[in-house]
C-alpha atoms as a PDB file:
ATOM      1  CA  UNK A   1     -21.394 111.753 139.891  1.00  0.00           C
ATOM      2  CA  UNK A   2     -21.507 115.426 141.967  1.00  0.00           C
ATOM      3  CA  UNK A   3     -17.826 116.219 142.469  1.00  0.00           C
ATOM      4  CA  UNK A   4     -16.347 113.087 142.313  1.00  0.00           C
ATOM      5  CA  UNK A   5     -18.751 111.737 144.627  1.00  0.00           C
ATOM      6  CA  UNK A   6     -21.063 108.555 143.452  1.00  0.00           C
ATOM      7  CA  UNK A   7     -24.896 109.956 144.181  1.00  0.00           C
ATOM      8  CA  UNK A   8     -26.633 106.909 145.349  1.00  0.00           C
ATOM      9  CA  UNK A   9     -29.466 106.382 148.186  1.00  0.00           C
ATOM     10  CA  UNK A  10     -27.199 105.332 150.702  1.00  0.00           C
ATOM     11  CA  UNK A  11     -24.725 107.620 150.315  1.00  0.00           C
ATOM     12  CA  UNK A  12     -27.384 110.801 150.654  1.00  0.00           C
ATOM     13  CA  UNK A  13     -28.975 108.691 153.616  1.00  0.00           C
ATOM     14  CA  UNK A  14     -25.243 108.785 155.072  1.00  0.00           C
ATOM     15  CA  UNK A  15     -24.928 112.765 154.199  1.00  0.00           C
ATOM     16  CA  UNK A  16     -28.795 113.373 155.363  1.00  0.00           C
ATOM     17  CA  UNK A  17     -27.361 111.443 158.575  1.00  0.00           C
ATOM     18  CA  UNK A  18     -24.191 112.964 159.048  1.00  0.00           C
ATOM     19  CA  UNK A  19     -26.087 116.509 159.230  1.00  0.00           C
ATOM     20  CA  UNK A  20     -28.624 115.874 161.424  1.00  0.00           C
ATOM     21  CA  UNK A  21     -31.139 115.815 159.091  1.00  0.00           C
ATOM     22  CA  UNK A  22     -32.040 111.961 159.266  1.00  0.00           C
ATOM     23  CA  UNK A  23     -31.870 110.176 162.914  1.00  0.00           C
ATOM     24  CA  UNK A  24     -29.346 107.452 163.045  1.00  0.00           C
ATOM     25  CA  UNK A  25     -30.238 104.459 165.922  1.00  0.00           C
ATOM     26  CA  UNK A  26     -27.267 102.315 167.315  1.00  0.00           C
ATOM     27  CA  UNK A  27     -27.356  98.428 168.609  1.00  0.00           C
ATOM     28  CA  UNK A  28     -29.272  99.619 171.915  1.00  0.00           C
ATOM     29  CA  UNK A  29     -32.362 100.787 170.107  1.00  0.00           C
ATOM     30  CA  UNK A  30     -35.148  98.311 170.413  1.00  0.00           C
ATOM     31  CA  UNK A  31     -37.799  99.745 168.608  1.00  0.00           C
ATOM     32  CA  UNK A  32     -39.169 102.948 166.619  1.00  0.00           C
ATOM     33  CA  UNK A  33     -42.280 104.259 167.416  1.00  0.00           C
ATOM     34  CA  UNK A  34     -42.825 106.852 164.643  1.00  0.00           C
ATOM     35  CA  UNK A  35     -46.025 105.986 162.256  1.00  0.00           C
ATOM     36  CA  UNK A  36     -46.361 109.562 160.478  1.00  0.00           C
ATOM     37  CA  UNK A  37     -42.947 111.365 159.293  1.00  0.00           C
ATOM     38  CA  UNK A  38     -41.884 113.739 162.685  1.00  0.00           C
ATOM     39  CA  UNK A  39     -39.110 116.549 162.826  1.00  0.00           C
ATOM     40  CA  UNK A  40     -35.721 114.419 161.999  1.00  0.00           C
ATOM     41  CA  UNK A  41     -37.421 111.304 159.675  1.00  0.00           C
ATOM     42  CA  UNK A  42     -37.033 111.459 155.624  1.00  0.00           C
ATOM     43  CA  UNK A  43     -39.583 110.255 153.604  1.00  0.00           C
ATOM     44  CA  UNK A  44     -38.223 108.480 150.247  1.00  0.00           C
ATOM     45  CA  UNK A  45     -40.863 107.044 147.809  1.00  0.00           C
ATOM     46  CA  UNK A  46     -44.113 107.518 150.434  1.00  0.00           C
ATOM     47  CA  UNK A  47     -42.216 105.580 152.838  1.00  0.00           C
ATOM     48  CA  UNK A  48     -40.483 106.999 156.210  1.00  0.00           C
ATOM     49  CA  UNK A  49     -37.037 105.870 155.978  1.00  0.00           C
ATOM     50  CA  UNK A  50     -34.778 105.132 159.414  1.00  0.00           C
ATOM     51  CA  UNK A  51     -31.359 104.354 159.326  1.00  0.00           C
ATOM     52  CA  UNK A  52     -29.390 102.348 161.904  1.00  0.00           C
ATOM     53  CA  UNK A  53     -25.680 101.978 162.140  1.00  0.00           C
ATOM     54  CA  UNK A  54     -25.237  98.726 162.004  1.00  0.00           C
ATOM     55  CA  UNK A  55     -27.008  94.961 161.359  1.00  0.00           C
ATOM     56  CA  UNK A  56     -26.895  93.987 164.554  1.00  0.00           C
ATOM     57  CA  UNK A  57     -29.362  97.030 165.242  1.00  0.00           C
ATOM     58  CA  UNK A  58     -31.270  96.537 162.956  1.00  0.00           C
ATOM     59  CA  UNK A  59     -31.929  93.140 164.350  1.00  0.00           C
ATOM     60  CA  UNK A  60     -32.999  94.495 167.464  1.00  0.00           C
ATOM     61  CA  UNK A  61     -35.619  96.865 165.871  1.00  0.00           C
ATOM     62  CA  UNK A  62     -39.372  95.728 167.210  1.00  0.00           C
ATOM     63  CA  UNK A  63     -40.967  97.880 164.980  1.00  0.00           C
ATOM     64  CA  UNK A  64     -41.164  97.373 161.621  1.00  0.00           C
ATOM     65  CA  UNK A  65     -40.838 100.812 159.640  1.00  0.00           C
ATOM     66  CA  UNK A  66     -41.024 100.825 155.769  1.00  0.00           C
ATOM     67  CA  UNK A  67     -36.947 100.744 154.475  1.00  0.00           C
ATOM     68  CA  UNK A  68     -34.168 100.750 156.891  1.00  0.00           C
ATOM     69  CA  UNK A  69     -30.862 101.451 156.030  1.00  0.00           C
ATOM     70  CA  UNK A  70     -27.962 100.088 157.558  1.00  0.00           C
ATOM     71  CA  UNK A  71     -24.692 102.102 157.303  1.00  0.00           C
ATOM     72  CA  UNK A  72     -22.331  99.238 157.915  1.00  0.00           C
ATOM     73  CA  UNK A  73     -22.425  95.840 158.756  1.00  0.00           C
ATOM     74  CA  UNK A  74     -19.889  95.329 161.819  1.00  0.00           C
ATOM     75  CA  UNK A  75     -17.438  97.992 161.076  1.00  0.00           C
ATOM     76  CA  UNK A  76     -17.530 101.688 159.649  1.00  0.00           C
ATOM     77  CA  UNK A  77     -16.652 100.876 156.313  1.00  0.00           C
ATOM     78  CA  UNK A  78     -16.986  98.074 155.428  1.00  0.00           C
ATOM     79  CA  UNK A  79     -19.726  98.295 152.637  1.00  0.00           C
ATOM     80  CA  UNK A  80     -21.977  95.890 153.917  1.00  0.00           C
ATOM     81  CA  UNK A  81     -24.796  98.683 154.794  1.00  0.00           C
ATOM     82  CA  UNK A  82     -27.729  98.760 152.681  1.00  0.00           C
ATOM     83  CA  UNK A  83     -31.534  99.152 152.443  1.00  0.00           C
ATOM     84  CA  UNK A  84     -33.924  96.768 154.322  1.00  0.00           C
ATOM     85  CA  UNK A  85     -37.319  95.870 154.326  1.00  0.00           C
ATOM     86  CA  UNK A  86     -39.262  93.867 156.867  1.00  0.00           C
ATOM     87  CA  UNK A  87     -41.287  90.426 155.022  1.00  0.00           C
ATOM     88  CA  UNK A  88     -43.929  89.161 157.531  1.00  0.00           C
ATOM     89  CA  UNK A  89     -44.828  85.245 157.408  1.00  0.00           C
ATOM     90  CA  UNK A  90     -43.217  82.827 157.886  1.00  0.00           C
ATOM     91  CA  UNK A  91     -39.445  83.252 156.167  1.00  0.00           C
ATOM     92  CA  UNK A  92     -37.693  80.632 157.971  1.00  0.00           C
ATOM     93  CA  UNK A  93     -36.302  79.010 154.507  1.00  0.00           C
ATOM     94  CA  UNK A  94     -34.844  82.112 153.433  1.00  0.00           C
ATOM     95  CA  UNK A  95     -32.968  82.610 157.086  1.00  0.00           C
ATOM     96  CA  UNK A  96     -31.611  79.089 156.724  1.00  0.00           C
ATOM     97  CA  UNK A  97     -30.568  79.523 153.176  1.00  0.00           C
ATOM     98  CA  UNK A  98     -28.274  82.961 154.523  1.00  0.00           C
ATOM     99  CA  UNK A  99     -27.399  81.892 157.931  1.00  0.00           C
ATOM    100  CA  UNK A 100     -24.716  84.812 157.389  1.00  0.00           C
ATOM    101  CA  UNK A 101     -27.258  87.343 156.898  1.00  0.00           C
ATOM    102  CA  UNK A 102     -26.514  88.938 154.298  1.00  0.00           C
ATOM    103  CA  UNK A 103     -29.847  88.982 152.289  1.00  0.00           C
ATOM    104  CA  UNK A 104     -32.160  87.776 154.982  1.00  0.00           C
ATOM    105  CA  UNK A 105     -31.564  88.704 158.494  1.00  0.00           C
ATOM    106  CA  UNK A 106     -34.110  87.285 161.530  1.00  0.00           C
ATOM    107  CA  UNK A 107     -35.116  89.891 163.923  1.00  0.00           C
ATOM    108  CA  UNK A 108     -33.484  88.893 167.619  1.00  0.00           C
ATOM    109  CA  UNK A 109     -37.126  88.476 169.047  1.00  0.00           C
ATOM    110  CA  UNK A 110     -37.050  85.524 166.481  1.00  0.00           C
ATOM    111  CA  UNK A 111     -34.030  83.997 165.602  1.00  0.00           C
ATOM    112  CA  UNK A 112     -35.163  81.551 163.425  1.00  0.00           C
ATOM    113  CA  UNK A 113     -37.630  83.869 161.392  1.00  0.00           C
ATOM    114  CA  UNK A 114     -41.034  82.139 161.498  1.00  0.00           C
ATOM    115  CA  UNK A 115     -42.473  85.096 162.193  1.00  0.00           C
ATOM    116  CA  UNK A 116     -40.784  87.223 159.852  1.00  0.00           C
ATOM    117  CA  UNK A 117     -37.558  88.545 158.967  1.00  0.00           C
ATOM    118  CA  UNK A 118     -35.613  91.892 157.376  1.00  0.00           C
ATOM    119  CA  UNK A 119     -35.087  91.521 153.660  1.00  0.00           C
ATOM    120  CA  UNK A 120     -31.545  92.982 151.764  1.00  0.00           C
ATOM    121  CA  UNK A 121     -33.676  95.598 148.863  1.00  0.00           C
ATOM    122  CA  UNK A 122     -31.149  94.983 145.390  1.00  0.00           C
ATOM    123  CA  UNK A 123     -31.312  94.566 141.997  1.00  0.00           C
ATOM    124  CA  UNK A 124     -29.811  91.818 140.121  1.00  0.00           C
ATOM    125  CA  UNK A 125     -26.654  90.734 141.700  1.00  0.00           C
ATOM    126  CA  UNK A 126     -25.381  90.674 145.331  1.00  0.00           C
ATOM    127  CA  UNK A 127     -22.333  91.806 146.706  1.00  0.00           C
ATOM    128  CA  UNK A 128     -19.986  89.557 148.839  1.00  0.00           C
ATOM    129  CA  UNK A 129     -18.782  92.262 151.232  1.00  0.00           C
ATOM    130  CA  UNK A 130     -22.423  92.327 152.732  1.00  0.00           C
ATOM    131  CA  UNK A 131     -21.732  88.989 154.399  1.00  0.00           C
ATOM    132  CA  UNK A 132     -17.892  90.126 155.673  1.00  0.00           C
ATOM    133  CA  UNK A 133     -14.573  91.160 154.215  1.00  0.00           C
ATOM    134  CA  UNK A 134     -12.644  87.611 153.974  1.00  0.00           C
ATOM    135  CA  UNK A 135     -12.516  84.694 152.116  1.00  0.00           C
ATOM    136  CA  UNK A 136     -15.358  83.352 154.086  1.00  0.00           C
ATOM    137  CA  UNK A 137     -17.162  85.929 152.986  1.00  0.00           C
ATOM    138  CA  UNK A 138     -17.000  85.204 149.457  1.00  0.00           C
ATOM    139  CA  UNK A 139     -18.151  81.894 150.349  1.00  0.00           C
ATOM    140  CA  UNK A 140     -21.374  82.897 152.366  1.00  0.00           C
ATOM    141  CA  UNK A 141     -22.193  84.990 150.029  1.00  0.00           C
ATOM    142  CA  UNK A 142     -21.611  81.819 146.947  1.00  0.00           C
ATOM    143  CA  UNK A 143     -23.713  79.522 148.973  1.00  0.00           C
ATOM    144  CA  UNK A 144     -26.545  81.494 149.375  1.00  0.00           C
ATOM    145  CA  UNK A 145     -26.756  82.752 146.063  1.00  0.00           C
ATOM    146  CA  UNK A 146     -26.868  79.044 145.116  1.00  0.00           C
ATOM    147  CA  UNK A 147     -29.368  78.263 147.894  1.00  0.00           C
ATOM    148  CA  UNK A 148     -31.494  81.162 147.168  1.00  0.00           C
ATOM    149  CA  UNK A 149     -31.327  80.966 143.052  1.00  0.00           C
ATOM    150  CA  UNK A 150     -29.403  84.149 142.766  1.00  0.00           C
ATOM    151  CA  UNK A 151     -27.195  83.748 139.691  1.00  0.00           C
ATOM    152  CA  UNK A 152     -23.939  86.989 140.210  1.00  0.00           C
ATOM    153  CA  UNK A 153     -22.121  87.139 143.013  1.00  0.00           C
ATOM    154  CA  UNK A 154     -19.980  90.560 142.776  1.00  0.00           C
ATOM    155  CA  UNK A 155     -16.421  90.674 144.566  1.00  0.00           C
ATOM    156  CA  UNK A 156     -15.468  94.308 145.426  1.00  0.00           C
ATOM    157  CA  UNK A 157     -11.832  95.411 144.009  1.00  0.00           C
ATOM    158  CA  UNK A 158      -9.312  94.509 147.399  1.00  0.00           C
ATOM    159  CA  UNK A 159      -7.116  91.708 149.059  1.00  0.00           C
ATOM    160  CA  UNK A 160      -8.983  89.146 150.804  1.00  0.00           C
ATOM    161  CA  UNK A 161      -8.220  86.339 152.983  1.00  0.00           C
ATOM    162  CA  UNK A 162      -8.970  82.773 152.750  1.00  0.00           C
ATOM    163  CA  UNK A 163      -8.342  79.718 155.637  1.00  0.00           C
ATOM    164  CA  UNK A 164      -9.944  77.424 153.214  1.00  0.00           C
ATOM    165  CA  UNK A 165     -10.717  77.037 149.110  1.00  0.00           C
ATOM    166  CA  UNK A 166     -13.536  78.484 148.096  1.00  0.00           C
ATOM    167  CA  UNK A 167     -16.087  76.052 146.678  1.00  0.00           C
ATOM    168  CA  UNK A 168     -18.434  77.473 144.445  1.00  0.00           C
ATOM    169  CA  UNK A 169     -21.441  75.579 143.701  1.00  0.00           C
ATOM    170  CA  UNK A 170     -23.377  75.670 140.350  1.00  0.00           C
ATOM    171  CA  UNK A 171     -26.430  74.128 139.598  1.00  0.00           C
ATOM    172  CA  UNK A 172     -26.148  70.188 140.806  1.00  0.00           C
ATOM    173  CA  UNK A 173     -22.347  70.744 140.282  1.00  0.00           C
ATOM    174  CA  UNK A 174     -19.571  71.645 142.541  1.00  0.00           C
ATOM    175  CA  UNK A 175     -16.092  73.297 141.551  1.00  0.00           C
ATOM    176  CA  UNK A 176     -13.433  73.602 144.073  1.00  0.00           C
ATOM    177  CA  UNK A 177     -10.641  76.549 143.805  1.00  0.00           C
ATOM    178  CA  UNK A 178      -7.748  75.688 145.697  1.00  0.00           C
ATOM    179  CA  UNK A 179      -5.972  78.761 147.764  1.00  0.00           C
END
């Protein structure tokens, strides 16, 4: 913490972003050209490190630079941004498994991610708000932990809004939650 403010990668990206420091690409860039770090790029860990404002830019992105970040994931906000990585081969299981894409998102050049796809960087435990901010949310998020053997699901502190009951799968079972 630095004056009440959590110090965490993305939020420095934001800051480094916000000054002009990093360069930020919206939904109309189609690819970065950069190979060695220029005037504008931050380098984090050896790697060059571009951010884009949302995931349906970084689903347009033809080149494949070392992390992306994402600040959002539709809307300024809401706390589905995070770090991304590009996994070549063929990841076409892992796209099915989060049709959502929240963990595995297929480039738009591929759709179905044969030929590669961007991979959610975290530790542990996923976070529902990276697939939305309603009670389908919460239930993308469930079935592709279970699909992709991810044991904690985290629900952020806030109201959220279910059409349906949330069915939460575990192992062969399934429990149903009625709303």
């Amino acid at each position: 913490m630095f004056w009440g403010l959590q110090l965490n990668r993305a939020n420095i990206l934001r800051f480094l972003t916000a000054i002009g420091v990093v360069r930020s690409f919206s939904a109309g860039t189609t690819g970065l050209t950069p190979s060695t770090p220029t005037t504008g790029d931050i380098v984090l860990g050896g790697l060059i490190n571009f951010v884009v404002t949302d995931l349906a830019a970084l689903k347009t992105l033809t080149s494949r630079p070392g992390i992306v970040t994402n600040q959002y994931r539709t809307t300024v906000g809401d706390q589905g941004g995070g770090d991304w990585v590009f996994r070549t081969g063929d990841q076409s299981a892992n796209v099915t498994n989060d049709p959502d894409g929240g963990l595995w998102a297929a480039p738009n050049t591929d759709a179905t991610g044969a030929s590669g796809a961007w991979q959610r960087l975290y530790d542990g435990y996923v976070i529902a708000s990276w697939w939305g901010q309603d009670g389908a949310a919460i239930q993308a998020a469930c079935d592709a932990a279970a699909a992709l053997a991810i044991r904690d699901v985290q629900v952020p502190d806030g109201t959220w809004d279910f059409a349906t009951e949330l069915v939460i799968r575990v192992s062969e079972s399934v429990t149903s939650i009625p709303v």
